[in-house]
Protein backbone atom coordinates (compact mmCIF):
# COMPACT_ATOMS: atom_id res chain seq x y z
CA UNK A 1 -15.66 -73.90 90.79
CA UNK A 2 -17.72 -76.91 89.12
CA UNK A 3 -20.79 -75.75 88.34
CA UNK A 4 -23.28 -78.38 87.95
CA UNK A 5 -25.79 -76.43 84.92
CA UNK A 6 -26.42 -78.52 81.83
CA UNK A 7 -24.11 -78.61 79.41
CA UNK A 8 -24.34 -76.91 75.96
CA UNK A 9 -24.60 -79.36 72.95
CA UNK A 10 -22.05 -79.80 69.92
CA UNK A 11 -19.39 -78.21 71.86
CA UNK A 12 -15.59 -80.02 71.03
CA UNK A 13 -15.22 -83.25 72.54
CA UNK A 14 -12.06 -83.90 73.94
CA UNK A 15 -9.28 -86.63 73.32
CA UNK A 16 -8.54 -89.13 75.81
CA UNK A 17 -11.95 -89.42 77.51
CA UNK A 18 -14.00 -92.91 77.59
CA UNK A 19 -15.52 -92.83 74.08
CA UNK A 20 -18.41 -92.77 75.69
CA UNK A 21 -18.41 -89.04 76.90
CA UNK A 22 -16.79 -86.32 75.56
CA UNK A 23 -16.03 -82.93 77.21
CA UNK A 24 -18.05 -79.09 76.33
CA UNK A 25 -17.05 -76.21 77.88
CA UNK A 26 -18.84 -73.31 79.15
CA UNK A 27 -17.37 -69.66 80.29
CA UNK A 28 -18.89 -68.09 83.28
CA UNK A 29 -18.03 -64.11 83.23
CA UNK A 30 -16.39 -62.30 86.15
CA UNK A 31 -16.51 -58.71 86.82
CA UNK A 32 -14.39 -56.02 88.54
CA UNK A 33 -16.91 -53.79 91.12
CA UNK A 34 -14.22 -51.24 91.33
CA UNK A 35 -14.23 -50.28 87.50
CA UNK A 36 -17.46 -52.04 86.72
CA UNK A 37 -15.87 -53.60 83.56
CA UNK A 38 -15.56 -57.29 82.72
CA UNK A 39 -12.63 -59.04 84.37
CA UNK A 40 -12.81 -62.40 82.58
CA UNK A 41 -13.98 -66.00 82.18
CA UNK A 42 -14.11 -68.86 84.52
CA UNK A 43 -14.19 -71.83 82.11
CA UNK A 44 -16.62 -74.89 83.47
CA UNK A 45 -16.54 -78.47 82.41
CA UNK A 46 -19.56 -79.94 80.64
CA UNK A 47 -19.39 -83.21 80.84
CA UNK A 48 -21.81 -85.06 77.77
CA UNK A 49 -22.93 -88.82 76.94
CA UNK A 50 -22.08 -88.92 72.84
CA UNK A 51 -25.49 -88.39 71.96
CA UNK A 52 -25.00 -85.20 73.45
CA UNK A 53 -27.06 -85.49 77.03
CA UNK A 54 -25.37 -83.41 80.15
CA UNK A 55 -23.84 -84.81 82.73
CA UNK A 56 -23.65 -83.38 86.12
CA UNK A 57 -19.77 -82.44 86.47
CA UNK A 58 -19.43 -83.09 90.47
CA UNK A 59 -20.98 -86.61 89.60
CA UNK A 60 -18.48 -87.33 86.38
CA UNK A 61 -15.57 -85.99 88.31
CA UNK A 62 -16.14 -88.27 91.09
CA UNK A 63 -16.65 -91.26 89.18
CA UNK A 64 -13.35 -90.57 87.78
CA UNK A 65 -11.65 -89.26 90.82
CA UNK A 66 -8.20 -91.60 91.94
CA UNK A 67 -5.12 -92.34 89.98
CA UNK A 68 -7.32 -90.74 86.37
CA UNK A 69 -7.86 -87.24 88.34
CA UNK A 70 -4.49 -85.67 86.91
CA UNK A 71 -5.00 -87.06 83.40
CA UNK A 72 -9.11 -85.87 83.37
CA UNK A 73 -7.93 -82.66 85.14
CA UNK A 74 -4.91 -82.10 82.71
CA UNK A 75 -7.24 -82.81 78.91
CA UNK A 76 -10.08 -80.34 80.70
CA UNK A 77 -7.79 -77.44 80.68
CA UNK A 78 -6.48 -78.39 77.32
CA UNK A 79 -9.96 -78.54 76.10
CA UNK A 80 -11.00 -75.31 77.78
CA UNK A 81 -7.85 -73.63 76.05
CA UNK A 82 -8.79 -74.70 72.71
CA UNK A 83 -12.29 -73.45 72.70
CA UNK A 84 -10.63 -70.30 74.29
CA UNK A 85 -8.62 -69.40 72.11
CA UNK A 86 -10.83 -70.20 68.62
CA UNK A 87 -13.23 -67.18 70.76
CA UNK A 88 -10.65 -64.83 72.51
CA UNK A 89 -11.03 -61.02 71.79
CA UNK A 90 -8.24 -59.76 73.99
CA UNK A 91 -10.50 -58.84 76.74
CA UNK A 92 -9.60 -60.32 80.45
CA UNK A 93 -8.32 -63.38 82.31
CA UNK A 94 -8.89 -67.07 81.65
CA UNK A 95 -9.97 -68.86 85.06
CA UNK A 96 -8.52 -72.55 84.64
CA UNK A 97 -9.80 -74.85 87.89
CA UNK A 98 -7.19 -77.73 89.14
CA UNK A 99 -7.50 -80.00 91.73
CA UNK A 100 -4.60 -79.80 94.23
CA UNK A 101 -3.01 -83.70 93.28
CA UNK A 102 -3.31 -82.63 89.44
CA UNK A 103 -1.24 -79.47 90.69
CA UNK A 104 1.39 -81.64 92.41
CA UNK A 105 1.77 -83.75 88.96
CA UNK A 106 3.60 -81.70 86.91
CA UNK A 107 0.60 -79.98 85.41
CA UNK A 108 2.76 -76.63 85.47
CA UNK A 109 4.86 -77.41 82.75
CA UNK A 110 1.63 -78.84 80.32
CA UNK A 111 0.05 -75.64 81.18
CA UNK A 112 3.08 -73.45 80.18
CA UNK A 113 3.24 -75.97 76.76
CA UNK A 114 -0.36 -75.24 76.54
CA UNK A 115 0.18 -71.66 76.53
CA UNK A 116 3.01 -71.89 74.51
CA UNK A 117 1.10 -73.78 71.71
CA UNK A 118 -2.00 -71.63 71.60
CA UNK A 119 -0.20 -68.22 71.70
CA UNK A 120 -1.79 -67.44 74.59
CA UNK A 121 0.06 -65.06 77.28
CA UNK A 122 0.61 -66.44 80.88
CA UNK A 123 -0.33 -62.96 82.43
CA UNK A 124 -3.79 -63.97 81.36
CA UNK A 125 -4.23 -67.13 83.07
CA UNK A 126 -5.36 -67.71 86.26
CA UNK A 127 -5.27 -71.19 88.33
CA UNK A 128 -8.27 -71.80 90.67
CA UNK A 129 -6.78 -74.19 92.96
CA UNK A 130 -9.85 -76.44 94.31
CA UNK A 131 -10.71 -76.79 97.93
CA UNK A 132 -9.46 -80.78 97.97
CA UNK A 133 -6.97 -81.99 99.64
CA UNK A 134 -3.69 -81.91 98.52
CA UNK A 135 -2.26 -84.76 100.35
CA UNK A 136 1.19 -82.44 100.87
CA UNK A 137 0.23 -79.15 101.64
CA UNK A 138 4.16 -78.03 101.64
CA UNK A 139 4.33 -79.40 97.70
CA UNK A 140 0.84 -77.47 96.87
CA UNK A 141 3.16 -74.22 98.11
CA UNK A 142 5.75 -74.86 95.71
CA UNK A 143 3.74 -75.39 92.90
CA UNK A 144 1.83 -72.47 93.52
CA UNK A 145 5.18 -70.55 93.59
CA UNK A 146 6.60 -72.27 90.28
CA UNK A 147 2.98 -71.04 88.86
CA UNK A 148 3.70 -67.31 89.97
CA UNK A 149 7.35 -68.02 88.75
CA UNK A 150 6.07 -68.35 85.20
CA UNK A 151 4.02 -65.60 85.03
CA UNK A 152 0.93 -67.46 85.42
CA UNK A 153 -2.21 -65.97 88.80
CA UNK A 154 -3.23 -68.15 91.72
CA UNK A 155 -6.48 -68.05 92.48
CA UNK A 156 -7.96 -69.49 96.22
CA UNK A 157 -11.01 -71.80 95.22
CA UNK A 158 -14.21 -72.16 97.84
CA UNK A 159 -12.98 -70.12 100.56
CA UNK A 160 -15.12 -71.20 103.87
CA UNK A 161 -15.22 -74.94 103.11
CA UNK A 162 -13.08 -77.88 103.25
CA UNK A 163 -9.37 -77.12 102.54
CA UNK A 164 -10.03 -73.82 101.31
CA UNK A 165 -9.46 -71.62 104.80
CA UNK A 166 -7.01 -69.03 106.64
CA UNK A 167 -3.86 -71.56 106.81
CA UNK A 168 -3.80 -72.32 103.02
CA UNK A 169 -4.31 -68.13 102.21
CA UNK A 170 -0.89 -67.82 103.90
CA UNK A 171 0.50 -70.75 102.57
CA UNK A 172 -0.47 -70.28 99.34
CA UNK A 173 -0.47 -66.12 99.31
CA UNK A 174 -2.93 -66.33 96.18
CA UNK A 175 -3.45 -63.58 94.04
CA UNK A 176 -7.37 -64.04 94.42
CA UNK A 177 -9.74 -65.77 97.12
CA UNK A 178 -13.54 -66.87 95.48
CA UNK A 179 -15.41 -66.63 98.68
CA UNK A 180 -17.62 -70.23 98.58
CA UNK A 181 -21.71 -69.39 98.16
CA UNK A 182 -22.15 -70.83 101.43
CA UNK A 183 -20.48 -67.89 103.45
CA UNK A 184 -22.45 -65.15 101.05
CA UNK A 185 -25.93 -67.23 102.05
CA UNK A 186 -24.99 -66.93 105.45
CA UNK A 187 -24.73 -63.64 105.17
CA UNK A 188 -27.75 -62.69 103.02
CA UNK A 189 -29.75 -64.67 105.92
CA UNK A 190 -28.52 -63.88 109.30
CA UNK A 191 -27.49 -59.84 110.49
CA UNK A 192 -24.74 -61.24 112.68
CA UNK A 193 -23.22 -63.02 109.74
CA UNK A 194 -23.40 -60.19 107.18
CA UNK A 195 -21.83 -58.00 109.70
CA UNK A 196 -19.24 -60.65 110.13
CA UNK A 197 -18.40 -60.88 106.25
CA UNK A 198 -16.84 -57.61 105.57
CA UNK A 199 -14.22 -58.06 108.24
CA UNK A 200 -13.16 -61.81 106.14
CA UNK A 201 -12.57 -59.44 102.99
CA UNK A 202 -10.66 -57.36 105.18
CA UNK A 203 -8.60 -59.95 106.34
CA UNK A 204 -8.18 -61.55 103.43
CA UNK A 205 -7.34 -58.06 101.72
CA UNK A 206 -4.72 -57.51 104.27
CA UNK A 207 -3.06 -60.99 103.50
CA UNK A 208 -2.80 -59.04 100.06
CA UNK A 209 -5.34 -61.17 97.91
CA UNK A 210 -7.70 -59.65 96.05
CA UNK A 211 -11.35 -61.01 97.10
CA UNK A 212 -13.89 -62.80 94.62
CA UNK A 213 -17.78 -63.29 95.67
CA UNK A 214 -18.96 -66.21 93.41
CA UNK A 215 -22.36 -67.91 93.11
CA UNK A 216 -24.19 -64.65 93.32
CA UNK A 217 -28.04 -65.12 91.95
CA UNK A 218 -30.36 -62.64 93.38
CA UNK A 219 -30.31 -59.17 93.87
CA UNK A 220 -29.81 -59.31 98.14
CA UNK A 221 -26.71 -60.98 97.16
CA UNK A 222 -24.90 -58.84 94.65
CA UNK A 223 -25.73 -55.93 97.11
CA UNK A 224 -24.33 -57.53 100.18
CA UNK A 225 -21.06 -59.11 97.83
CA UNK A 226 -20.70 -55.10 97.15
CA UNK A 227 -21.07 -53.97 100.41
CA UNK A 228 -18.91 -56.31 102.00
CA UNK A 229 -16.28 -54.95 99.80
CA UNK A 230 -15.46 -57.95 97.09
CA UNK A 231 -13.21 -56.73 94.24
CA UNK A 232 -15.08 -58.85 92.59
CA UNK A 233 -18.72 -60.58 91.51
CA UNK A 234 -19.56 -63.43 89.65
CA UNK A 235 -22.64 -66.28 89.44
CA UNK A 236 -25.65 -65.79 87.47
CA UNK A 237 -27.37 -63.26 88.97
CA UNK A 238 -24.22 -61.06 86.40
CA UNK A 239 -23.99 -64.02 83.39
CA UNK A 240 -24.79 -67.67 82.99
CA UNK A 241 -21.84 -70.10 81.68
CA UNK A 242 -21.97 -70.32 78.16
CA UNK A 243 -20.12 -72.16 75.22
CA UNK A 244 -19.26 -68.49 74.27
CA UNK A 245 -17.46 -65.17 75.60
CA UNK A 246 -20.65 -63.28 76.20
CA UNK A 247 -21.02 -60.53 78.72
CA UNK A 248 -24.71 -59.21 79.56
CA UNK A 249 -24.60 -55.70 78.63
CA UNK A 250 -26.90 -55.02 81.76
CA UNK A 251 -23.61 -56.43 84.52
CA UNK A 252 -21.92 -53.33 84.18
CA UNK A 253 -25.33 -50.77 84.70
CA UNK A 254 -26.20 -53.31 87.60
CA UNK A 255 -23.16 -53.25 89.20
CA UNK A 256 -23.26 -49.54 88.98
CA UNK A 257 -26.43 -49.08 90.39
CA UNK A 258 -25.70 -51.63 93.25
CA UNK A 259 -22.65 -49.42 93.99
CA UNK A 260 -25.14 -46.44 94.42
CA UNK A 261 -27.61 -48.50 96.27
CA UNK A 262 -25.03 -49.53 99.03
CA UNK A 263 -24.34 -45.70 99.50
CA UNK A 264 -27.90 -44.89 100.41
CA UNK A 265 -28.20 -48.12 102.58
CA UNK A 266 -25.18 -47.22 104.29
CA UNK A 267 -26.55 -43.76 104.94
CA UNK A 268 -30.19 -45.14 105.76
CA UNK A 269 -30.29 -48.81 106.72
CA UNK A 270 -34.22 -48.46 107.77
CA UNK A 271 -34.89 -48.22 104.49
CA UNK A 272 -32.92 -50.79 102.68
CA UNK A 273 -34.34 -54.02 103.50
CA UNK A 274 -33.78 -56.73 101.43
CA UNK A 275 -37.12 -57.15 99.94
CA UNK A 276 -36.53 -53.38 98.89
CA UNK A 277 -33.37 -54.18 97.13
CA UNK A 278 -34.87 -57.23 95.35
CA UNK A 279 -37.55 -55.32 93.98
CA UNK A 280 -35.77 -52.21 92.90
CA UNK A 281 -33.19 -54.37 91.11
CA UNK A 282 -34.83 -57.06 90.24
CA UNK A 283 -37.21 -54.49 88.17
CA UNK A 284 -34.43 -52.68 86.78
CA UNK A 285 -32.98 -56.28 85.29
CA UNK A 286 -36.54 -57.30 84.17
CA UNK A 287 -36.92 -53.87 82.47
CA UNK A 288 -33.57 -54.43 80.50
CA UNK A 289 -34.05 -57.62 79.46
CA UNK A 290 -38.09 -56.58 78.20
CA UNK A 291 -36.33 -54.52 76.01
CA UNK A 292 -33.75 -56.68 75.07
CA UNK A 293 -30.49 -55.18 76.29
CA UNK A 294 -29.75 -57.95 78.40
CA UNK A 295 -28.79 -61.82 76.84
């Protein structure tokens, strides 16, 4: 996922980008809804001019998209790693993005050199394959299998949108899906379409992927990610990206509470509008963060 926040300031740069950028990164935290624990970090590229002003990611990547995509794709993980690693407690997956054509161009063995160099276990890394296209769908399979081969997750970006649908789930057979924001605001606004997004977690479950809801900011949203039966949650609504590992000590009451919340809605559904679950929730996160539990 490329988020498109601002970037944080006097993070590393990173060699091989125009002089006149240099690349920050930010970590986004993921958590499990099943144990209600912290699952791990997505790590975002911050693009920055060298006086330190944010650029908007989607707009830098673009600019640089063609025959520099592999190289810019390639020194952003190697970036992300490094700042990784200088923070890592243990604790968790890393969640590396990579566009499909980067895949296809032998980024597998840089990554496994990566890992190699820092120390860092392939078990813990996890490859969010963007929804681009691939331009050889049958070569995105096998790279995705050469990735599970060494150890190293899959991960489904953007499901709902673009490439990212059905047909590449069973090509692919990820480890995880990250359900696109678009499906989840669907579903927040329409009572067909929430009704409609428990049975895509189902099917995706029975493909055997595990299911992540991404891009979750508001209460309405976490609840219906939890009741639709996502494995997992992430956007800001649990942790904003930033240039540390930092988990909000209120995710992990929230998601608990949410848990119990979707019990009483499922036993009275009169009485669990969304405006209800906003408020309750929203004044539970308010209250933590007054007292300054919550970063």
């Amino acid at each position: 996922m490329i988020d498109g926040g601002r970037a944080p300031a006097g993070a590393p740069g990173m060699g091989g980008v125009p002089p006149a950028f240099r690349m920050a990164t930010s970590f986004q935290p993921l958590y499990s809804v099943h144990s209600a624990s912290l699952a791990g970090y997505e790590a975002l590229a911050r693009p920055v001019t060298a006086a330190g002003e944010p650029i908007g990611p989607a707009a830098y990547f673009a600019a640089h998209a063609g025959f520099e995509l592999p190289r810019i794709d390639r020194e952003c993980r190697r970036a992300h790693l490094s700042r990784f690693v200088t923070l890592d407690d243990g604790a968790g997956f890393l969640y590396l993005n990579i566009h499909p054509r980067a895949l296809l161009a032998d980024a597998i063995a840089d990554l496994r050199s990566e890992l190699a160099l820092h120390g860092l276990a392939p078990a813990r890394v996890c490859i969010e394959v963007l929804e681009e296209d691939s331009g050889d769908e049958g070569l995105l399979a096998e790279a995705v299998s050469a990735c599970r081969q060494a150890g190293i997750r899959v991960a489904m970006d953007d499901f709902g949108i673009a490439r990212s649908n059905f047909d590449r789930v069973a090509a692919l057979a990820p480890d995880f899906v990250k359900i696109d924001r678009s499906l989840l605001n669907e579903a927040v606004g329409c009572a067909k379409a929430r009704r409609l997004l428990p049975s895509v977690v189902r099917l995706l479950h029975e493909a055997g992927t595990q299911v992540v809801v991404e891009g979750i900011e508001e209460a309405p949203e976490a609840l219906c990610a939890i009741e639709a039966g996502a494995d997992f949650v992430q956007g800001y609504y649990f942790g904003v990206p930033r240039p540390s590992l930092v988990q909000d000590p209120m995710a992990v009451d929230l998601i608990c509470r949410l848990k119990r919340l979707r019990t009483v809605c499922e036993a009275e559904p009169a009485d669990c509008s969304p405006e209800t679950v906003a408020g309750c929730i929203g004044k539970l996160l308010a209250a933590g963060r007054a007292m300054g539990t919550a970063g």
